[in-house]
Every structure is written in C-alpha cells, then in structure tokens.
C-alpha atoms as a PDB file:
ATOM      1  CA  UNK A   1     124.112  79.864  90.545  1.00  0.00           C
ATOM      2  CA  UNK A   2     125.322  77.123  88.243  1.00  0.00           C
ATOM      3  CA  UNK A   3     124.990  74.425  91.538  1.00  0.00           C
ATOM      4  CA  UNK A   4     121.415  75.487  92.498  1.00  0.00           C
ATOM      5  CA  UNK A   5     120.714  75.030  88.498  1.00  0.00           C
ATOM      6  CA  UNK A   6     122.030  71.841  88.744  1.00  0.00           C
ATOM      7  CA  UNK A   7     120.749  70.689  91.808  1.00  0.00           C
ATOM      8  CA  UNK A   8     117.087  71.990  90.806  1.00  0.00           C
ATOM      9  CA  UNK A   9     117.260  69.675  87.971  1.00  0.00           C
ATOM     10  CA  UNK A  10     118.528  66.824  89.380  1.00  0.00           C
ATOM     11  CA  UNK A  11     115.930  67.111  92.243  1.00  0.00           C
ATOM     12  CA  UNK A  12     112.912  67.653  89.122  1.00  0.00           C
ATOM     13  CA  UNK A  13     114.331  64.744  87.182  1.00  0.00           C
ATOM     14  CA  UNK A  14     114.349  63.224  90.434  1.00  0.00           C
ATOM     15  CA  UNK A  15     110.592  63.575  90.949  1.00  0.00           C
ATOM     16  CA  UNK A  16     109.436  61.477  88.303  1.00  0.00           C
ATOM     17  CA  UNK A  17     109.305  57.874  87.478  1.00  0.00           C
ATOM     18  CA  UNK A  18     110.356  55.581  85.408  1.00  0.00           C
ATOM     19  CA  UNK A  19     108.768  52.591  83.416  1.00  0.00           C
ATOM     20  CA  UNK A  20     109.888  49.307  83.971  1.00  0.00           C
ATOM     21  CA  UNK A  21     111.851  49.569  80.756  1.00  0.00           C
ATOM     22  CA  UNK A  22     113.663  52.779  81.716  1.00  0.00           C
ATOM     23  CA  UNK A  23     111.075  55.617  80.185  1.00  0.00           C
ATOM     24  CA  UNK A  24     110.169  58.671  81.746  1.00  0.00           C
ATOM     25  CA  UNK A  25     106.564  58.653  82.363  1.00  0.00           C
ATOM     26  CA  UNK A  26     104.515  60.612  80.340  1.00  0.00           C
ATOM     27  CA  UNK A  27     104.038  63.352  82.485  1.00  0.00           C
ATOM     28  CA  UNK A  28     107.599  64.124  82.880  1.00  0.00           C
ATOM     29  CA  UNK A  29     107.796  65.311  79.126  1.00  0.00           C
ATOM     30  CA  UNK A  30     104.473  67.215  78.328  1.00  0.00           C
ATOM     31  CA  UNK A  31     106.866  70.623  79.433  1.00  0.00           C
ATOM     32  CA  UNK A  32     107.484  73.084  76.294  1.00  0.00           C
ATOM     33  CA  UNK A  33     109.615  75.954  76.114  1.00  0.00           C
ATOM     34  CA  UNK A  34     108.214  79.526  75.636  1.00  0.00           C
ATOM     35  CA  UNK A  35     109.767  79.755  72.235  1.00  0.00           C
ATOM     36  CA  UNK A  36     108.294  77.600  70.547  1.00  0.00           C
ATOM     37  CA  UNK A  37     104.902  78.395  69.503  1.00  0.00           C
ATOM     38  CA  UNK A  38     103.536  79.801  65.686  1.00  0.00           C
ATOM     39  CA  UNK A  39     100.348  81.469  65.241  1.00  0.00           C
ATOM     40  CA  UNK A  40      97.720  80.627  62.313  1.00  0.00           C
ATOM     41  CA  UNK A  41      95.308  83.291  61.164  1.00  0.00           C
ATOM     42  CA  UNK A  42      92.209  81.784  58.722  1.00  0.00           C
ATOM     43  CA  UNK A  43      94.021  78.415  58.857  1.00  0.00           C
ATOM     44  CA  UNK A  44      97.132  80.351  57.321  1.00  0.00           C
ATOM     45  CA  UNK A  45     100.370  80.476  59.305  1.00  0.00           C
ATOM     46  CA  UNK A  46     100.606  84.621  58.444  1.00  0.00           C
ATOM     47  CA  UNK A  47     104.037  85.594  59.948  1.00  0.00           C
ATOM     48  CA  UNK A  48     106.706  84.487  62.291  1.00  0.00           C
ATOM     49  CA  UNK A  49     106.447  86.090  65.863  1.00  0.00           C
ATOM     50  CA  UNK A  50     108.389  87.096  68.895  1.00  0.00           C
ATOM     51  CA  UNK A  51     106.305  87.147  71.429  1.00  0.00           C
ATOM     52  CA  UNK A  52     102.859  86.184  72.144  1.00  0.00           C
ATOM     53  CA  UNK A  53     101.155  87.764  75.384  1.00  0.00           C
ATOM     54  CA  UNK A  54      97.810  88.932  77.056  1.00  0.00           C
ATOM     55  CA  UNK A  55      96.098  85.122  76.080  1.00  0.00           C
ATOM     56  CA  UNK A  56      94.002  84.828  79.688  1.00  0.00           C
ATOM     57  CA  UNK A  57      90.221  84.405  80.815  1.00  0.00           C
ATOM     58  CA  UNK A  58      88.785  85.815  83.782  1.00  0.00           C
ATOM     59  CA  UNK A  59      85.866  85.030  85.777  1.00  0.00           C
ATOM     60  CA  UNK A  60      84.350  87.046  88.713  1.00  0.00           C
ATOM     61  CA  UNK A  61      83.229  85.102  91.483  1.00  0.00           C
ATOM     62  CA  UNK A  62      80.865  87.321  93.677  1.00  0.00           C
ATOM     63  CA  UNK A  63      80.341  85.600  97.562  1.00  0.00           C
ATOM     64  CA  UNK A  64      77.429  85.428  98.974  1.00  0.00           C
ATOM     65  CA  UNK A  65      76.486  84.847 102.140  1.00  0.00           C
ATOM     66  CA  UNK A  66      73.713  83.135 103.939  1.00  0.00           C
ATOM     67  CA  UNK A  67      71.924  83.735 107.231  1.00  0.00           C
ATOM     68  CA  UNK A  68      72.999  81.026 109.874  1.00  0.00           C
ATOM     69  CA  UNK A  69      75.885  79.508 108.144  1.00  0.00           C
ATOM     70  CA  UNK A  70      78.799  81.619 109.199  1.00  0.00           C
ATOM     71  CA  UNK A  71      81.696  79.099 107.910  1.00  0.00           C
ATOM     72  CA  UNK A  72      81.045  79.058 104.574  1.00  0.00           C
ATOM     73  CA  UNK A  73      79.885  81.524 101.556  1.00  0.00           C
ATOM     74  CA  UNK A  74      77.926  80.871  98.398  1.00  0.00           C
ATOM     75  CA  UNK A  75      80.019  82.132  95.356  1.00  0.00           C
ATOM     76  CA  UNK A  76      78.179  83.042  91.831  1.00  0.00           C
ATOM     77  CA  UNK A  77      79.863  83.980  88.776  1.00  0.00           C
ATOM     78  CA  UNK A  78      79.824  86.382  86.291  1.00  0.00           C
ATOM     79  CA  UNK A  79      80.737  86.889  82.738  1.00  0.00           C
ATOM     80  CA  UNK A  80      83.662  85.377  81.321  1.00  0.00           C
ATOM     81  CA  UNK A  81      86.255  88.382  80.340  1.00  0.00           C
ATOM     82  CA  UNK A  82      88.764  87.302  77.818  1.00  0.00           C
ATOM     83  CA  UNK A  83      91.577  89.969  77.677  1.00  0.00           C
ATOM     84  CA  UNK A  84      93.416  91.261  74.691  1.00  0.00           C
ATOM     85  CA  UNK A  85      96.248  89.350  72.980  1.00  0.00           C
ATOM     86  CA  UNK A  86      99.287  91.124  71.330  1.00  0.00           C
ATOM     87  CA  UNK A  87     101.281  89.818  68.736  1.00  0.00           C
ATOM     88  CA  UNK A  88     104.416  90.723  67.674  1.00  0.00           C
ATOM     89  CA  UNK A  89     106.781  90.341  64.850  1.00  0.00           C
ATOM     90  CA  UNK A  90     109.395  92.050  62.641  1.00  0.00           C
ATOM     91  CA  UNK A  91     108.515  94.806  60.201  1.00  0.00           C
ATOM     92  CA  UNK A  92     108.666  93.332  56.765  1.00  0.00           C
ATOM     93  CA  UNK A  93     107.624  94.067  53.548  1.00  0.00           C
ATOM     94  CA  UNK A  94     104.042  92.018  54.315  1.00  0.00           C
ATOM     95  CA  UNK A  95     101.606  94.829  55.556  1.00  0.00           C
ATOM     96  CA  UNK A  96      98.707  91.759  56.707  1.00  0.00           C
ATOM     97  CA  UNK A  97      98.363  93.628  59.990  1.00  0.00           C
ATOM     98  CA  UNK A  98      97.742  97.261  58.766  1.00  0.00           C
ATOM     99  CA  UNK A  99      95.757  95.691  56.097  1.00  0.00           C
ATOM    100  CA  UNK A 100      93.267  94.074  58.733  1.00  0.00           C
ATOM    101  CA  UNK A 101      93.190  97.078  60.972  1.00  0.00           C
ATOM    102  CA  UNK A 102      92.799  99.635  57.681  1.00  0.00           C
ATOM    103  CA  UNK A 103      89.515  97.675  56.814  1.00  0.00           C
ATOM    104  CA  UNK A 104      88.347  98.357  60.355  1.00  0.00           C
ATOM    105  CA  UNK A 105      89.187 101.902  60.165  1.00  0.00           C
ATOM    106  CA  UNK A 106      87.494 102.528  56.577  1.00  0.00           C
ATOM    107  CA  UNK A 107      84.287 100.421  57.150  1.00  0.00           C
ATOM    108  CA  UNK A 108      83.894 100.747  60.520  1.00  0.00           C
ATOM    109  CA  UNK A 109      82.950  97.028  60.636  1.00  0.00           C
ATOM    110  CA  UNK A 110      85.886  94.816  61.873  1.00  0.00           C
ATOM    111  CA  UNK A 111      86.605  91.372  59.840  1.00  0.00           C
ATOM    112  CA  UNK A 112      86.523  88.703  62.140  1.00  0.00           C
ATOM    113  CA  UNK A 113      88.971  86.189  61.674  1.00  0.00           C
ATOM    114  CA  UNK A 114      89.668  82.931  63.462  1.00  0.00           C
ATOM    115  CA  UNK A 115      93.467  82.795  65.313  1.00  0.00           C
ATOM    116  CA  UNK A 116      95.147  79.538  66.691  1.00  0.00           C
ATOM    117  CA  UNK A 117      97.676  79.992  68.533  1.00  0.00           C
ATOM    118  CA  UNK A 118     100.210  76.249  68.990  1.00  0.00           C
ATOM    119  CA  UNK A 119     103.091  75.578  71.041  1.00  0.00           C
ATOM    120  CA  UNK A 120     105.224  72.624  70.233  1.00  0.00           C
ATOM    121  CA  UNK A 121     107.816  70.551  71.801  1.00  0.00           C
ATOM    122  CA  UNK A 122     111.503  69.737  70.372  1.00  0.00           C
ATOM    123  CA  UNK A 123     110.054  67.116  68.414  1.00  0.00           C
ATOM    124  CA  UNK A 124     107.231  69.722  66.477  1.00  0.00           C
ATOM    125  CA  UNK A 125     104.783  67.827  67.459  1.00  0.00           C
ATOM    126  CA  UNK A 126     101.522  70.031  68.759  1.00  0.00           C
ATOM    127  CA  UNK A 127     101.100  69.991  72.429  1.00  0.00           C
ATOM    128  CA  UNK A 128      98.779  72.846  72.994  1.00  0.00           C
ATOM    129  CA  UNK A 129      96.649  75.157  71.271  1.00  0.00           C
ATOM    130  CA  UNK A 130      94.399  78.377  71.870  1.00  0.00           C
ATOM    131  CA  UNK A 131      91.826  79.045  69.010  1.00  0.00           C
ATOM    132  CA  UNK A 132      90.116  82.435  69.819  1.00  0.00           C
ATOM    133  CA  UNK A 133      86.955  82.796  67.499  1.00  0.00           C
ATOM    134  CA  UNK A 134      85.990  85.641  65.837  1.00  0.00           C
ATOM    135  CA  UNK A 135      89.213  88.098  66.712  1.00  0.00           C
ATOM    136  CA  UNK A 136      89.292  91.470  65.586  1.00  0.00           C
ATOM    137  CA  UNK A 137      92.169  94.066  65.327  1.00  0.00           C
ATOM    138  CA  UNK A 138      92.274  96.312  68.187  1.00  0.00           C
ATOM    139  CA  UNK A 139      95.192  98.016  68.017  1.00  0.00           C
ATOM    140  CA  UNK A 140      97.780  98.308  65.822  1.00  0.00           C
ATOM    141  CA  UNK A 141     101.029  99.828  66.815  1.00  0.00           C
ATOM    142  CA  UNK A 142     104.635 100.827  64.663  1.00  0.00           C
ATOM    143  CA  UNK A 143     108.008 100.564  66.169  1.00  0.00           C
ATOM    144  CA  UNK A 144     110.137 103.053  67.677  1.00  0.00           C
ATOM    145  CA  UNK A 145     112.685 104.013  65.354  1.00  0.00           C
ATOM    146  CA  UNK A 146     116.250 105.367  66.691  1.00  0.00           C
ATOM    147  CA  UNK A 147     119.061 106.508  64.590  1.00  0.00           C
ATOM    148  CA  UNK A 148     121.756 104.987  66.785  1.00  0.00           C
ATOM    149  CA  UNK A 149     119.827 101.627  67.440  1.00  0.00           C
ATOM    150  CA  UNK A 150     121.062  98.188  65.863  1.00  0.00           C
ATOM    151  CA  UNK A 151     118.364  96.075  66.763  1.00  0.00           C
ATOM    152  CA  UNK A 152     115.220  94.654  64.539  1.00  0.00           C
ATOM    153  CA  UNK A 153     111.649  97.359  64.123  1.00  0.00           C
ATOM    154  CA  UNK A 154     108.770  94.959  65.688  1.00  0.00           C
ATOM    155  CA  UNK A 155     105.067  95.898  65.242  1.00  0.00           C
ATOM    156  CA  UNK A 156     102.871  94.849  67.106  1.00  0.00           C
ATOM    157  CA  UNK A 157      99.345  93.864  66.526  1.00  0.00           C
ATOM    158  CA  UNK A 158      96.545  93.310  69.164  1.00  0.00           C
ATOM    159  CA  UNK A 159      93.433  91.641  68.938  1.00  0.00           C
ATOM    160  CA  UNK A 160      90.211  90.825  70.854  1.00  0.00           C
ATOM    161  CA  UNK A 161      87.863  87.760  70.502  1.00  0.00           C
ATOM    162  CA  UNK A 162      84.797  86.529  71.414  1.00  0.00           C
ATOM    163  CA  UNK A 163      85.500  82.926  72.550  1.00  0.00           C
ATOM    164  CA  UNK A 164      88.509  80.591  73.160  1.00  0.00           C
ATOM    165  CA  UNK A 165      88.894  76.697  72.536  1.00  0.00           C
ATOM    166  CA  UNK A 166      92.053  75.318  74.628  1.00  0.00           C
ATOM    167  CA  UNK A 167      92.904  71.787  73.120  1.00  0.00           C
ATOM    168  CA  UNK A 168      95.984  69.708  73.867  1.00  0.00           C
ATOM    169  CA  UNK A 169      97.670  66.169  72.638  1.00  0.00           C
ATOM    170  CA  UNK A 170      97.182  63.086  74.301  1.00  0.00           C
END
C-alpha cells in the first residue's frame, strides 16, 4: 500500500511544472485538505466544527426533443435546488444552536442568518468560501449518549438557505 502511495505521488508531483526558477506552478498548490475549514455565522466565527456536509446545488435539466433532428436534444432547466447543510460540533456549555432553532419553534418565524463557510490551506490563508444567504435552522439534533462510550457528545445542527455565493483566492 505504502509503494502505490508513493508512487501516486511521485507520478502527481510529476504532473506539474516548474518555473524557470524551480517553483511549482500555481496550480499545483491551490489543493486543501478536508480539515481545514471554520464556519462564520453573522460575520462571527460561532464554534469550532467537525464536519461540514450536505453544501451542493442541483439543477434539473429536462431534454427536449425536436422533430427532424434525431442526433441531438434541446435541454431546459429548472429551478436551482440547494440541499441542506449539517454542521457539527462538540456539546459545550454554548447553547447558540438550540437558541436559533428555539426562536423558530416559539415564533414560528425562522431568523435568517448569513453563514460562510472557508477552507484554508497550511499557510491560513483563504482559498475558498461558500456564503449561503438567508439560512435558517432546520433541524436540530442531540447526541447519543452511552454509558460505556469514551468518545466526545456532537450535536449537530442543519440548516437551509436561499442562495449561495462560491468565491475563491487568486
């Protein structure tokens, strides 16, 4: 396993090229690990997170066809559908979360609040962000709690939005 690691990598690193002053072109390190991402909510970094998921858009393209051209189809689209992102984090003593779905659940009018979601390389620097406008709190959801289990209670919290703004460096 180690040697097709290693040859993997070499054959990547082998891929790119190199400036005339020995640099790895730009291209070759715009790559950021999974783990390395924090989430602002109102501008306001809220809580640290392990895991971010759902974050997608969907389009429906519906073909169709017309009379005489037999090699090709027409396709129209339909509404964008942006699916449901879930956060999740550590229980702590910071009840944000509940707070945001307990105002839902009392008023019956969800607070819409602004979410950016960053990743960023080694360095810290910002390569990639997803600002979803006007999320609300879905679902909220506790952890399982076992007696014999040593490992840390995550909640999770999951949100909808109306809109999403992708924006990247360089």
């Amino acid at each position: 396993m180690v040697n097709s690691y290693n040859g993997a990598k070499a054959n990547l690193e082998n891929a790119y090229s190199q400036t005339a002053d020995g640099r790895m072109t730009a291209h070759a390190l715009n790559y950021v690990l999974s783990n390395c991402f924090y989430v602002e909510i109102d501008n306001n970094i809220t809580a640290c997170f392990s895991e971010c998921s759902g974050l997608s858009v969907d389009i429906p393209a519906e073909p169709h066809f017309e009379g005489g051209q037999n090699n090709r189809q027409h396709l129209l689209i339909g509404q964008a559908k942006f699916s449901e992102v879930t956060l999740k984090r550590g229980v702590t003593n910071d009840l944000t979360f509940w707070n945001w779905m307990k105002k839902t659940l009392e008023t019956q009018s969800p607070e819409r609040r602004n979410v950016n979601i960053l990743v960023f390389d080694r360095a810290g620097e910002t390569m990639q962000s997803w600002y979803l406008h006007n999320a609300i709190a879905v679902k909220w959801a506790a952890p399982a709690l076992q007696a014999d289990a040593d490992s840390v209670a995550i909640e999770e919290l999951t949100l909808a939005y109306e809109g999403i703004d992708v924006s990247g460096r360089g």
